[in-house]
C-alpha atoms as a PDB file:
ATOM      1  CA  UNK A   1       0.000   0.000   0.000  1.00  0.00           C
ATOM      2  CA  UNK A   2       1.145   3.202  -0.651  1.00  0.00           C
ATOM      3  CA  UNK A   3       1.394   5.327   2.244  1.00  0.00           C
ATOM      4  CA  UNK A   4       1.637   8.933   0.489  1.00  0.00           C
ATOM      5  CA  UNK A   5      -1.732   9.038  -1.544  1.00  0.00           C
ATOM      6  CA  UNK A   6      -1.522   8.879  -5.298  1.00  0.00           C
ATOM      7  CA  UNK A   7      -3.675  11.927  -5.780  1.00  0.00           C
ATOM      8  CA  UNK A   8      -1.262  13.958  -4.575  1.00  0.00           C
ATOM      9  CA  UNK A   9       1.165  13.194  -6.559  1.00  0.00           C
ATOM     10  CA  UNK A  10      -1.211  13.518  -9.783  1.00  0.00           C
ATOM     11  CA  UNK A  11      -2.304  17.187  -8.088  1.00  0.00           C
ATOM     12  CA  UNK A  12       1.608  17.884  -7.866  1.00  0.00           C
ATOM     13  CA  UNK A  13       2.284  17.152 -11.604  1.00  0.00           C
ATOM     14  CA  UNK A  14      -0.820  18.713 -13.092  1.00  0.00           C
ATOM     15  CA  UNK A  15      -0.726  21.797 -11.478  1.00  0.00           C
ATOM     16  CA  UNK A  16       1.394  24.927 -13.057  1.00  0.00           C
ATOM     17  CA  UNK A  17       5.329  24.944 -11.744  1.00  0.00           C
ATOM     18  CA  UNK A  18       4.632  27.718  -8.489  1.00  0.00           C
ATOM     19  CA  UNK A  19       2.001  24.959  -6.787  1.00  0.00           C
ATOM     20  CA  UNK A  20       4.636  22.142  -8.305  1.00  0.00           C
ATOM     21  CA  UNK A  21       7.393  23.323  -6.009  1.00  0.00           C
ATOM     22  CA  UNK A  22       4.933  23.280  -3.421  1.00  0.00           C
ATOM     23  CA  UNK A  23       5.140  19.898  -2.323  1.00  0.00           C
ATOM     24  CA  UNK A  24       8.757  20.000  -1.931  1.00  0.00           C
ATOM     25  CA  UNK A  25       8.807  22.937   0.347  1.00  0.00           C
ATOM     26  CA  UNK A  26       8.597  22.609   4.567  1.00  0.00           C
ATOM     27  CA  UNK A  27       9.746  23.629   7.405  1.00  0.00           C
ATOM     28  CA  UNK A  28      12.495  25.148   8.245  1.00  0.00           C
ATOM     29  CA  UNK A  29      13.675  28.236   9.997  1.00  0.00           C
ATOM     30  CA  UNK A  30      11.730  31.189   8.531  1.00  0.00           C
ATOM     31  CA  UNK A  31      14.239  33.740   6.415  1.00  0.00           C
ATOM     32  CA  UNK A  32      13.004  36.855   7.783  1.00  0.00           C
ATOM     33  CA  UNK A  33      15.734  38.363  10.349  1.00  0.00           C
ATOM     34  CA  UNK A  34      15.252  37.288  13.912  1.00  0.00           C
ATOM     35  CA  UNK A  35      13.782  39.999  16.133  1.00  0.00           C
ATOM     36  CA  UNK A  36      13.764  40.551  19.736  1.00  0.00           C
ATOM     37  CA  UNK A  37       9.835  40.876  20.051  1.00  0.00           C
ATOM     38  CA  UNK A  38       8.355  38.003  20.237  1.00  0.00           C
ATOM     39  CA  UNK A  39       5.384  37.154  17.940  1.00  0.00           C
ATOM     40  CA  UNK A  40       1.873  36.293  18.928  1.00  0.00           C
ATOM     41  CA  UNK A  41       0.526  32.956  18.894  1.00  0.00           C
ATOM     42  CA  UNK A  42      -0.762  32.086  16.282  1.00  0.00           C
ATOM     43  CA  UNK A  43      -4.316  30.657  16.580  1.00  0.00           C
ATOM     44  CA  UNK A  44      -4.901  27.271  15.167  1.00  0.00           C
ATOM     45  CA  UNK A  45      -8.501  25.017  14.500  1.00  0.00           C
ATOM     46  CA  UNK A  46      -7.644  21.379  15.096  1.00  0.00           C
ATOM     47  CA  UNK A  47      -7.935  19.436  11.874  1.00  0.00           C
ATOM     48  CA  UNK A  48      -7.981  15.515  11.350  1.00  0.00           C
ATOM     49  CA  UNK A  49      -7.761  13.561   8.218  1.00  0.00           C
ATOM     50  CA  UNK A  50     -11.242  11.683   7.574  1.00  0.00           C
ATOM     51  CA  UNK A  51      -9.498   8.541   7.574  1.00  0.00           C
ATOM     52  CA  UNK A  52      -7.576   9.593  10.681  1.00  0.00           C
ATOM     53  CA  UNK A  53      -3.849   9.565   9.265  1.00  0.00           C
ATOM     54  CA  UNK A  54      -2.609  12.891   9.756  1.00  0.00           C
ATOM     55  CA  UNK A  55      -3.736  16.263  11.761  1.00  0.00           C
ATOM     56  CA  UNK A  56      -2.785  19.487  12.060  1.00  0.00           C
ATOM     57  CA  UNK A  57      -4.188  23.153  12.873  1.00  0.00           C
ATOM     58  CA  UNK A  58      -5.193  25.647  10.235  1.00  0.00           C
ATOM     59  CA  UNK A  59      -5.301  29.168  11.008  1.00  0.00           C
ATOM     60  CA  UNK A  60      -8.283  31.371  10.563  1.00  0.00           C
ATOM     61  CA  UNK A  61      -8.814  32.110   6.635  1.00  0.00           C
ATOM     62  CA  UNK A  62      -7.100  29.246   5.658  1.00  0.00           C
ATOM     63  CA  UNK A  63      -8.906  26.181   3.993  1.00  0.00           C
ATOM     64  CA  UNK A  64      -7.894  22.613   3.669  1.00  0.00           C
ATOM     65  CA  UNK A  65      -7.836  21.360   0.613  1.00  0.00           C
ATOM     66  CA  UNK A  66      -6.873  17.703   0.742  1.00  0.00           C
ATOM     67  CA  UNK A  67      -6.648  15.281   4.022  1.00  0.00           C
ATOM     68  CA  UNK A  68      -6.203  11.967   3.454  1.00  0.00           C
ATOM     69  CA  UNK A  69      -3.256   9.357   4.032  1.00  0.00           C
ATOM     70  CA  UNK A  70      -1.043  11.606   6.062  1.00  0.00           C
ATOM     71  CA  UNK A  71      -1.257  14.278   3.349  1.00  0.00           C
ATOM     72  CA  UNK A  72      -2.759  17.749   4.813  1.00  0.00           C
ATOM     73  CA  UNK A  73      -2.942  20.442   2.432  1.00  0.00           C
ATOM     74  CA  UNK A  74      -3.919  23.954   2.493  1.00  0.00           C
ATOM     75  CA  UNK A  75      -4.187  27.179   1.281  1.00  0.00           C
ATOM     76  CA  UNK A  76      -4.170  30.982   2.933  1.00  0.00           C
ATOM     77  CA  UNK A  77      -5.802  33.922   1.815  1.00  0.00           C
ATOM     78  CA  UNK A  78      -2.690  35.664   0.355  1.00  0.00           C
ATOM     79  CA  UNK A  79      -1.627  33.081  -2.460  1.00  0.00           C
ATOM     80  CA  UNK A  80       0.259  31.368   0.391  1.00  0.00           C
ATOM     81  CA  UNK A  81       0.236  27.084   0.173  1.00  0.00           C
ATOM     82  CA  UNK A  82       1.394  24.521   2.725  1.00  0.00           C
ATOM     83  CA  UNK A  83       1.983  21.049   1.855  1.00  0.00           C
ATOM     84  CA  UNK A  84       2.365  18.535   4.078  1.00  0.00           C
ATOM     85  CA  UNK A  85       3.815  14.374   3.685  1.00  0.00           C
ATOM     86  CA  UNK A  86       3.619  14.371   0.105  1.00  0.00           C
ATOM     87  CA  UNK A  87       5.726  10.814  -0.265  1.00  0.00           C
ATOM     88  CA  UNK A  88       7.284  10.712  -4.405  1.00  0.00           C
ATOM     89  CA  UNK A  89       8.538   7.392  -5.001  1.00  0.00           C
ATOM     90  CA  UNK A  90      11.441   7.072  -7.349  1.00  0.00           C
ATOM     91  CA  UNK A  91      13.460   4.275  -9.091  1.00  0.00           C
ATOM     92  CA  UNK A  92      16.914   4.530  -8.997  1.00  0.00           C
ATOM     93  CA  UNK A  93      17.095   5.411 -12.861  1.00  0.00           C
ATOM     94  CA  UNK A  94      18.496   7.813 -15.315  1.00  0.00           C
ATOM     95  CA  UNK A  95      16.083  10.904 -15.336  1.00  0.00           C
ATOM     96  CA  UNK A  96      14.298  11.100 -17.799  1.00  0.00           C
ATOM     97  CA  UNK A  97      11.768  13.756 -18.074  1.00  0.00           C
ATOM     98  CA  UNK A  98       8.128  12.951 -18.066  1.00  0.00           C
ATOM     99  CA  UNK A  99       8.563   9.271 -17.814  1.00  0.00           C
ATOM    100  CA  UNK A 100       6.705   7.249 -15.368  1.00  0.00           C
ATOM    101  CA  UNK A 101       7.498   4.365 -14.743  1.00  0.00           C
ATOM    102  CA  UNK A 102       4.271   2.829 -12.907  1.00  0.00           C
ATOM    103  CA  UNK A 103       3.575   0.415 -10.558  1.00  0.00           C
ATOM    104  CA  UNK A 104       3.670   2.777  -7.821  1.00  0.00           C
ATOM    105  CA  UNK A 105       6.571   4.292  -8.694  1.00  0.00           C
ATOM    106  CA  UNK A 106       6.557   7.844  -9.511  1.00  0.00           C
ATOM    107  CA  UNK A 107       9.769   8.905 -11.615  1.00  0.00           C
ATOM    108  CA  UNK A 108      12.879   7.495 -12.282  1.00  0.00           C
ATOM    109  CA  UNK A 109      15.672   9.420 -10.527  1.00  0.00           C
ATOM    110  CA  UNK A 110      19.523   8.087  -9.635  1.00  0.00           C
ATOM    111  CA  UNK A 111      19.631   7.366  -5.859  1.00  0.00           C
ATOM    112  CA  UNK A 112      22.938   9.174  -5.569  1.00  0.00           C
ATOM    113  CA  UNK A 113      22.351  12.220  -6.685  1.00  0.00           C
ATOM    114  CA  UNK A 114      22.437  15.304  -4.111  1.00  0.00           C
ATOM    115  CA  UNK A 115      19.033  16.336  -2.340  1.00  0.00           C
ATOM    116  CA  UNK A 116      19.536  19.641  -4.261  1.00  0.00           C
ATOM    117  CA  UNK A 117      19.279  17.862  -7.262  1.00  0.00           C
ATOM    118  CA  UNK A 118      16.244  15.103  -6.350  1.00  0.00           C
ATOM    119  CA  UNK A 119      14.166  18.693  -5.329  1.00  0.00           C
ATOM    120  CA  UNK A 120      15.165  19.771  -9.084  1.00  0.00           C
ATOM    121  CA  UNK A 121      14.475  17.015 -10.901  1.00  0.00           C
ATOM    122  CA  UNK A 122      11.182  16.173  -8.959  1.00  0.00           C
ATOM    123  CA  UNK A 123       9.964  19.943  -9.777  1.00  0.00           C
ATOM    124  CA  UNK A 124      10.918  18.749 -13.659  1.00  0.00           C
ATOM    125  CA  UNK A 125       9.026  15.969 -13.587  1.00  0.00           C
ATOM    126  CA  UNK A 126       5.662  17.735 -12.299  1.00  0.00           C
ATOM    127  CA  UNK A 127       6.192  20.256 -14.863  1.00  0.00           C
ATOM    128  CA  UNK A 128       6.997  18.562 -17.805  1.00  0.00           C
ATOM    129  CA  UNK A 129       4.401  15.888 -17.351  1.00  0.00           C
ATOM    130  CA  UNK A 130       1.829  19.259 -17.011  1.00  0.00           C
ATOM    131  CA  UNK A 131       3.133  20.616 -19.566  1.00  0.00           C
ATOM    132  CA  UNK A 132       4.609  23.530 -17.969  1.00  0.00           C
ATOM    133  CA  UNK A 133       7.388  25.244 -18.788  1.00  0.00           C
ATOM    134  CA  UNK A 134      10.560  23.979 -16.178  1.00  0.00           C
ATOM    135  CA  UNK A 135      10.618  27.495 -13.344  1.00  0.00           C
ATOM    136  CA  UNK A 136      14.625  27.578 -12.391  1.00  0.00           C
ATOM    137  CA  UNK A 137      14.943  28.113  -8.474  1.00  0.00           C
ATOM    138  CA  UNK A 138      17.459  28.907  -6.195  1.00  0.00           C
ATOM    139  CA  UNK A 139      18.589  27.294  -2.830  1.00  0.00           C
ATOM    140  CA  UNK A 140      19.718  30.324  -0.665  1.00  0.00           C
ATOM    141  CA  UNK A 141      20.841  27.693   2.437  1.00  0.00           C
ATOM    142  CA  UNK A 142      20.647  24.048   2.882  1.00  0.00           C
ATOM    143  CA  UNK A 143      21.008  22.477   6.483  1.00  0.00           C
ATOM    144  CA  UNK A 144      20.810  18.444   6.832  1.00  0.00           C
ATOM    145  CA  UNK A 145      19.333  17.204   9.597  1.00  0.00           C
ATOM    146  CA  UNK A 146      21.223  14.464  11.904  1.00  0.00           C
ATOM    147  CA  UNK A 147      19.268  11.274  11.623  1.00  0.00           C
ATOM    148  CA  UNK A 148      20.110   7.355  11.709  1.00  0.00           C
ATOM    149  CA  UNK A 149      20.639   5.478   8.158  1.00  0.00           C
ATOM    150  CA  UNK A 150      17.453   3.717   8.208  1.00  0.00           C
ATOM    151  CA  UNK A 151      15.899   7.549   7.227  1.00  0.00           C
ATOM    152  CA  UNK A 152      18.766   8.017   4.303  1.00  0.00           C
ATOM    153  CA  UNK A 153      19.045  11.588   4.048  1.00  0.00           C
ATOM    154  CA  UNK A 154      17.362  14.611   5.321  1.00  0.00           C
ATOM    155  CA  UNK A 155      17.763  18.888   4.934  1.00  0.00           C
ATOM    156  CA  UNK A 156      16.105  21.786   5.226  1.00  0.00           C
ATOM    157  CA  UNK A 157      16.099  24.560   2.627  1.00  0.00           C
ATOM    158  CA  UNK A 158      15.479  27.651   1.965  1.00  0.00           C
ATOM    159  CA  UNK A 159      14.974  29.201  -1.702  1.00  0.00           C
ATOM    160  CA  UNK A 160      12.867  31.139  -3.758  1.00  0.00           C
ATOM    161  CA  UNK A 161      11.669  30.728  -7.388  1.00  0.00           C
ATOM    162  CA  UNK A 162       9.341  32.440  -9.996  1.00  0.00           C
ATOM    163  CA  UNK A 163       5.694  30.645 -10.987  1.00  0.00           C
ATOM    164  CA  UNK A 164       2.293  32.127 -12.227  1.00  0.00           C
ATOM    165  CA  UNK A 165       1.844  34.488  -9.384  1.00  0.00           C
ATOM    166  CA  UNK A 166       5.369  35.895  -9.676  1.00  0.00           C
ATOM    167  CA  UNK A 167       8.689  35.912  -7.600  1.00  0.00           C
ATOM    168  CA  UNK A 168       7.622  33.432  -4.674  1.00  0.00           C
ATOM    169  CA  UNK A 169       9.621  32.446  -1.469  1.00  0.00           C
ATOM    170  CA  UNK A 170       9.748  29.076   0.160  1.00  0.00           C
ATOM    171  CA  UNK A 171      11.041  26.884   2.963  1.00  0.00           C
ATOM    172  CA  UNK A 172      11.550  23.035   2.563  1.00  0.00           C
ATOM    173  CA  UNK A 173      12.437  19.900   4.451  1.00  0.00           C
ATOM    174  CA  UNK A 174      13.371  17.131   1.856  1.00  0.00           C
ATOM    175  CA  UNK A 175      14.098  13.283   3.016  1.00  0.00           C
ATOM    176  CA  UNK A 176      15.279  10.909   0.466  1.00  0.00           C
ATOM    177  CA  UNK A 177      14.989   7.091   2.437  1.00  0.00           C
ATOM    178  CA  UNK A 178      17.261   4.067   1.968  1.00  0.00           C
ATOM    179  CA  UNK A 179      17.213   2.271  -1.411  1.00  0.00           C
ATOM    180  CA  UNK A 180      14.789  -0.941  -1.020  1.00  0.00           C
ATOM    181  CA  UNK A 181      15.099  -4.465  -2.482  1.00  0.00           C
ATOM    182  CA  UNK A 182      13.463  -3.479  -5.692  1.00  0.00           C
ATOM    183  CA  UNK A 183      15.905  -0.296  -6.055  1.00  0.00           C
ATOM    184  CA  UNK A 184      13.316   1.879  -5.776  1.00  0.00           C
ATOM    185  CA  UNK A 185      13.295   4.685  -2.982  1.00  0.00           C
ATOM    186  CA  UNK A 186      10.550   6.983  -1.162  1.00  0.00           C
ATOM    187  CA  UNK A 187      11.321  11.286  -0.959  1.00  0.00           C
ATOM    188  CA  UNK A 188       8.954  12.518   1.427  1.00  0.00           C
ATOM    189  CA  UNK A 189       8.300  16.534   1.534  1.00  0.00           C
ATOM    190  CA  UNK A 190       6.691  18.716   3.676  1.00  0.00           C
ATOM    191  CA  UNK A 191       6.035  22.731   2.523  1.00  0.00           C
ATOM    192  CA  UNK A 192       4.968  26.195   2.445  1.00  0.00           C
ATOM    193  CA  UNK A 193       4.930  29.082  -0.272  1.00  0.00           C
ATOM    194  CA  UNK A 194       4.063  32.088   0.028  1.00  0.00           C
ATOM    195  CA  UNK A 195       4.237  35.451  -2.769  1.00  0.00           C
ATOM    196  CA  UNK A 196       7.472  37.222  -1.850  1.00  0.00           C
ATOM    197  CA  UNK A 197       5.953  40.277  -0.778  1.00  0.00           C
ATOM    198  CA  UNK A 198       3.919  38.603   2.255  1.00  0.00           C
ATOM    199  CA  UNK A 199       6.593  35.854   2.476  1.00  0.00           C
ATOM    200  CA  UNK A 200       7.909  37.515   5.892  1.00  0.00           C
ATOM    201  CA  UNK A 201       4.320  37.957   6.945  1.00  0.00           C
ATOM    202  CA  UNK A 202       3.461  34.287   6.726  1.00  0.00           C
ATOM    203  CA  UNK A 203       6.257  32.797   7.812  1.00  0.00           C
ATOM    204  CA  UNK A 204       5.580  32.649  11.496  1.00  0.00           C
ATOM    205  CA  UNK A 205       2.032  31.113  10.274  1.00  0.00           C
ATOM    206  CA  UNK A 206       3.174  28.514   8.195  1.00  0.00           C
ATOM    207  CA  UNK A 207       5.878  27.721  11.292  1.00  0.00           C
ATOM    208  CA  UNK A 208       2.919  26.705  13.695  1.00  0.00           C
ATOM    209  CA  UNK A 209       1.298  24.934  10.550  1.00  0.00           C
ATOM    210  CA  UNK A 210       4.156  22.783  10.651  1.00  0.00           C
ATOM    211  CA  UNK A 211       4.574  22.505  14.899  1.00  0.00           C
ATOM    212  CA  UNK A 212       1.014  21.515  14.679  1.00  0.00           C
ATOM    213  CA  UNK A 213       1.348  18.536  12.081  1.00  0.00           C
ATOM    214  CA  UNK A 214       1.296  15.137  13.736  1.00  0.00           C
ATOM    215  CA  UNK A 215       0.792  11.509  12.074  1.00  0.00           C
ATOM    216  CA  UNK A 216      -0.003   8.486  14.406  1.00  0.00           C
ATOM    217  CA  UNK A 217       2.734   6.136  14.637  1.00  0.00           C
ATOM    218  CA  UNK A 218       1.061   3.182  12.701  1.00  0.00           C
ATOM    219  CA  UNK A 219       0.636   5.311   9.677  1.00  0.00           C
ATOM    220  CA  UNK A 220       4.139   6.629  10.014  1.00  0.00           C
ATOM    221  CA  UNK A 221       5.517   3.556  10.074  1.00  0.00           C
ATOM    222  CA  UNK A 222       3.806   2.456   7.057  1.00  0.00           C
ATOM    223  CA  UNK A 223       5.008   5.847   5.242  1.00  0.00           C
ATOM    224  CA  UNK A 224       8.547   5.072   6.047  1.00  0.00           C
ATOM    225  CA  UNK A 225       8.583   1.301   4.845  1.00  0.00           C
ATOM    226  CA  UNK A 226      10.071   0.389   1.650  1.00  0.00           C
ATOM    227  CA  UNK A 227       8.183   0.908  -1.341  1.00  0.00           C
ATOM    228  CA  UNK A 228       8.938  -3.165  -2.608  1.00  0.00           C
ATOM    229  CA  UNK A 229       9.277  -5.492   0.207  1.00  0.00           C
ATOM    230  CA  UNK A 230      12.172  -7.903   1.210  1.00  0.00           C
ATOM    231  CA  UNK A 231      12.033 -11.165  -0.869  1.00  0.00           C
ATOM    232  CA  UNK A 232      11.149 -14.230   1.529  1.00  0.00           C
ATOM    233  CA  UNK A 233      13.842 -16.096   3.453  1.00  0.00           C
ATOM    234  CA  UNK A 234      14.685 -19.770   1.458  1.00  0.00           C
ATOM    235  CA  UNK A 235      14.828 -23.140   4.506  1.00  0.00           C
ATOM    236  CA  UNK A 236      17.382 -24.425   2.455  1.00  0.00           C
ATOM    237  CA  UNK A 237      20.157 -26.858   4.277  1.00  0.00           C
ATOM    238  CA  UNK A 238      19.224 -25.782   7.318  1.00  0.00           C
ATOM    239  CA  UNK A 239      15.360 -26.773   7.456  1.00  0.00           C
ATOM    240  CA  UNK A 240      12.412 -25.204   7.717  1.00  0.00           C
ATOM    241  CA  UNK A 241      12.869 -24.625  11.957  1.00  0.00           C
ATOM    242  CA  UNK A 242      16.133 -22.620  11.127  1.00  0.00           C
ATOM    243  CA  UNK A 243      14.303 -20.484   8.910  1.00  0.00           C
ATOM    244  CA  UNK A 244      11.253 -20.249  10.813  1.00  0.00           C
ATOM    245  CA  UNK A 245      13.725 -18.900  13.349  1.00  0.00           C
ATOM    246  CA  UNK A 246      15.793 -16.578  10.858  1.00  0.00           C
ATOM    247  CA  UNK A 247      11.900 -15.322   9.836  1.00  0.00           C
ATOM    248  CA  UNK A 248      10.826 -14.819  13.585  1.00  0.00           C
ATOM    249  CA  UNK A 249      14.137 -12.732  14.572  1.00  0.00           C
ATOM    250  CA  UNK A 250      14.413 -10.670  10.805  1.00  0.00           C
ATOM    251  CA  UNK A 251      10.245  -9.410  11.768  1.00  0.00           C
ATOM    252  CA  UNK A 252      11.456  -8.799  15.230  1.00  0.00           C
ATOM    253  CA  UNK A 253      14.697  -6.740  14.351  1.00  0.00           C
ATOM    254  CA  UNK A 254      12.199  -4.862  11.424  1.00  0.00           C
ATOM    255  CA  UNK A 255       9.563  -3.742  13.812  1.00  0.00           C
ATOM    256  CA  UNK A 256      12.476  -2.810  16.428  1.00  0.00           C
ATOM    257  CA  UNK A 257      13.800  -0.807  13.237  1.00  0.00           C
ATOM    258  CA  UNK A 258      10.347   0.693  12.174  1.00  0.00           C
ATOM    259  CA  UNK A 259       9.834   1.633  15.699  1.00  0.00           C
ATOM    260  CA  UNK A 260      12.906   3.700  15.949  1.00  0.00           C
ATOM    261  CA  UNK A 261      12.944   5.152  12.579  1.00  0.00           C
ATOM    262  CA  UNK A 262       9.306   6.542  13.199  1.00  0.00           C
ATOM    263  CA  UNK A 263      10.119   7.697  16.386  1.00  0.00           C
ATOM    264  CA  UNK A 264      13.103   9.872  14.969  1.00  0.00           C
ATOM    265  CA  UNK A 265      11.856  10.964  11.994  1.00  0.00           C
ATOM    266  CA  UNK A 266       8.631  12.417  14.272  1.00  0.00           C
ATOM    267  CA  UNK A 267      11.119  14.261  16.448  1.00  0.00           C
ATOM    268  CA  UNK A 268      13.685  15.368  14.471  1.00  0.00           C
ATOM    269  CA  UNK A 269      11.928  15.999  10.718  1.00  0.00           C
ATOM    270  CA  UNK A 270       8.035  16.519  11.769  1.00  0.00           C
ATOM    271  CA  UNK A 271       8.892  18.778  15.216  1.00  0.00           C
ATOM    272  CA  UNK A 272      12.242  19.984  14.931  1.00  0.00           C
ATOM    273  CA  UNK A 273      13.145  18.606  18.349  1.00  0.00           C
ATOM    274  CA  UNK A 274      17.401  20.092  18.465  1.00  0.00           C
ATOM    275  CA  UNK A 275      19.916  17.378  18.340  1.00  0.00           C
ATOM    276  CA  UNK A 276      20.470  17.898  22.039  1.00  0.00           C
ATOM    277  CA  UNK A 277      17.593  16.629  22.962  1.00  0.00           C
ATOM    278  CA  UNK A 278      17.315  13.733  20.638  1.00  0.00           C
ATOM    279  CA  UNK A 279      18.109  10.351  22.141  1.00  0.00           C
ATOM    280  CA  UNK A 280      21.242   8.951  20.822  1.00  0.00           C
ATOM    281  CA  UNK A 281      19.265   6.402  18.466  1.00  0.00           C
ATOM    282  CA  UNK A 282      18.288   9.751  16.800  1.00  0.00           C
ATOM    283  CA  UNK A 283      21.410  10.619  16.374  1.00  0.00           C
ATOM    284  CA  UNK A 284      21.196  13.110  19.616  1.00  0.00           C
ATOM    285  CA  UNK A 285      23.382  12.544  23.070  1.00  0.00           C
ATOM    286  CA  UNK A 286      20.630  12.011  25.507  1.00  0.00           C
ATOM    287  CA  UNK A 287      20.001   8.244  26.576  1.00  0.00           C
ATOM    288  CA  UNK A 288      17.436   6.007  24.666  1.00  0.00           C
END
């Protein structure tokens, strides 16, 4: 099953390049200049998924329009857009533009390439299969985020790009997971965009957006497992009790791993918890 809702994808590549970049954009530090006044809370409405995956709080103006398998998404009244757990799956391929590979998989895309590079290539994808021209974009800082290698590779980023309404600003966090048994890989993406000239003004909106979104750990887990499963263990020589044994401790040591990888990716991608106060299976120095 896949965890990340094909619709969304479809909506991503169908839409015109501004909304395309939009599910690769998330949460990171806002770019306006810190200030020693502190801003006003920002007043949320609780909001739950109707099939109970994913939640977060929209602020007053703003209207959801999709919420289903951990994919929230909404938009504010200034042009502004926040995506969030838009999952692309991608085969570790040559790019090639507009191709699709199927079965699931989203876009063919070589595993090793930089996360810079997986955010371009995943914008030229939704655009060229729209029919859109490709927008060029800029990445004016790029932070990666500490996390074990069951999550592969995580960063925030901060950039800004031109679509249909004009010069527009955004923030991103970008994970690209481990490759799977099938070589194919899952980039999950959380975001907000706003129009440059109110991109200071709803920054410290789309911030508590992104405090506020929360997916239950069942769902998570299933969002983080690999896209093509593990083939099956073989008896051979040593009978069918030695691999009923090698089974047992291989689902034991995979829900251990899903456990942990869920956990971290919840603290450290989904609420920004600092690597200080991440347990050390997080890659943080307090005890598990």
């Amino acid at each position: 099953m896949l965890i990340a809702l094909r619709m969304s994808y479809l909506f991503l590549v169908s839409t015109a390049a501004s909304l395309a970049f939009t599910s690769i954009t998330a949460g990171c530090q806002a770019t306006t200049p810190a200030t020693t006044t502190a801003s006003p809370a920002i007043q949320l409405t609780p909001y739950t998924a109707s099939d109970q995956s994913a939640s977060a709080g929209v602020p007053s103006g703003w209207q959801v329009t999709m919420g289903q398998q951990t994919v929230i998404q909404m938009t504010g009244p200034q042009g502004e857009t926040v995506v969030l757990g838009n999952t692309v799956v991608a085969k570790n391929a040559a790019f090639q533009p507009g191709q699709r590979p199927g079965n699931g998989i989203d876009i063919s895309m070589p595993y090793a390439a930089t996360l810079p590079q997986k955010i371009a290539m995943i914008l030229q994808q939704g655009t060229t299969i729209s029919g859109k021209p490709f927008s060029q974009f800029t990445i004016a800082s790029a932070t990666p985020l500490q996390l074990p290698p069951t999550l592969g590779q995580c960063g925030r980023f901060v950039g800004g790009f031109t679509g249909q309404q004009g010069p527009m600003k955004l923030m991103a966090v970008f994970c690209s997971l481990p490759l799977d048994a099938g070589g194919t890989y899952k980039n999950i993406m959380l975001g907000a965009q706003a129009p440059a000239g109110v991109a200071a003004q709803s920054a410290p909106t789309a911030q508590a957006i992104f405090s506020s979104y929360r997916i239950p750990t069942p769902w998570l887990e299933k969002k983080l497992a690999p896209h093509t499963a593990a083939p099956p263990v073989s008896a051979g020589a040593g009978g069918a009790a030695a691999a009923a044994a090698m089974i047992n401790r291989s689902t034991m040591q995979s829900e251990a791993g899903a456990n942990v990888s869920a956990n971290c990716f919840d603290l450290s991608v989904l609420r920004q918890t600092p690597t200080y106060q991440l347990p050390r299976s997080c890659g943080g120095t307090k005890p598990d």
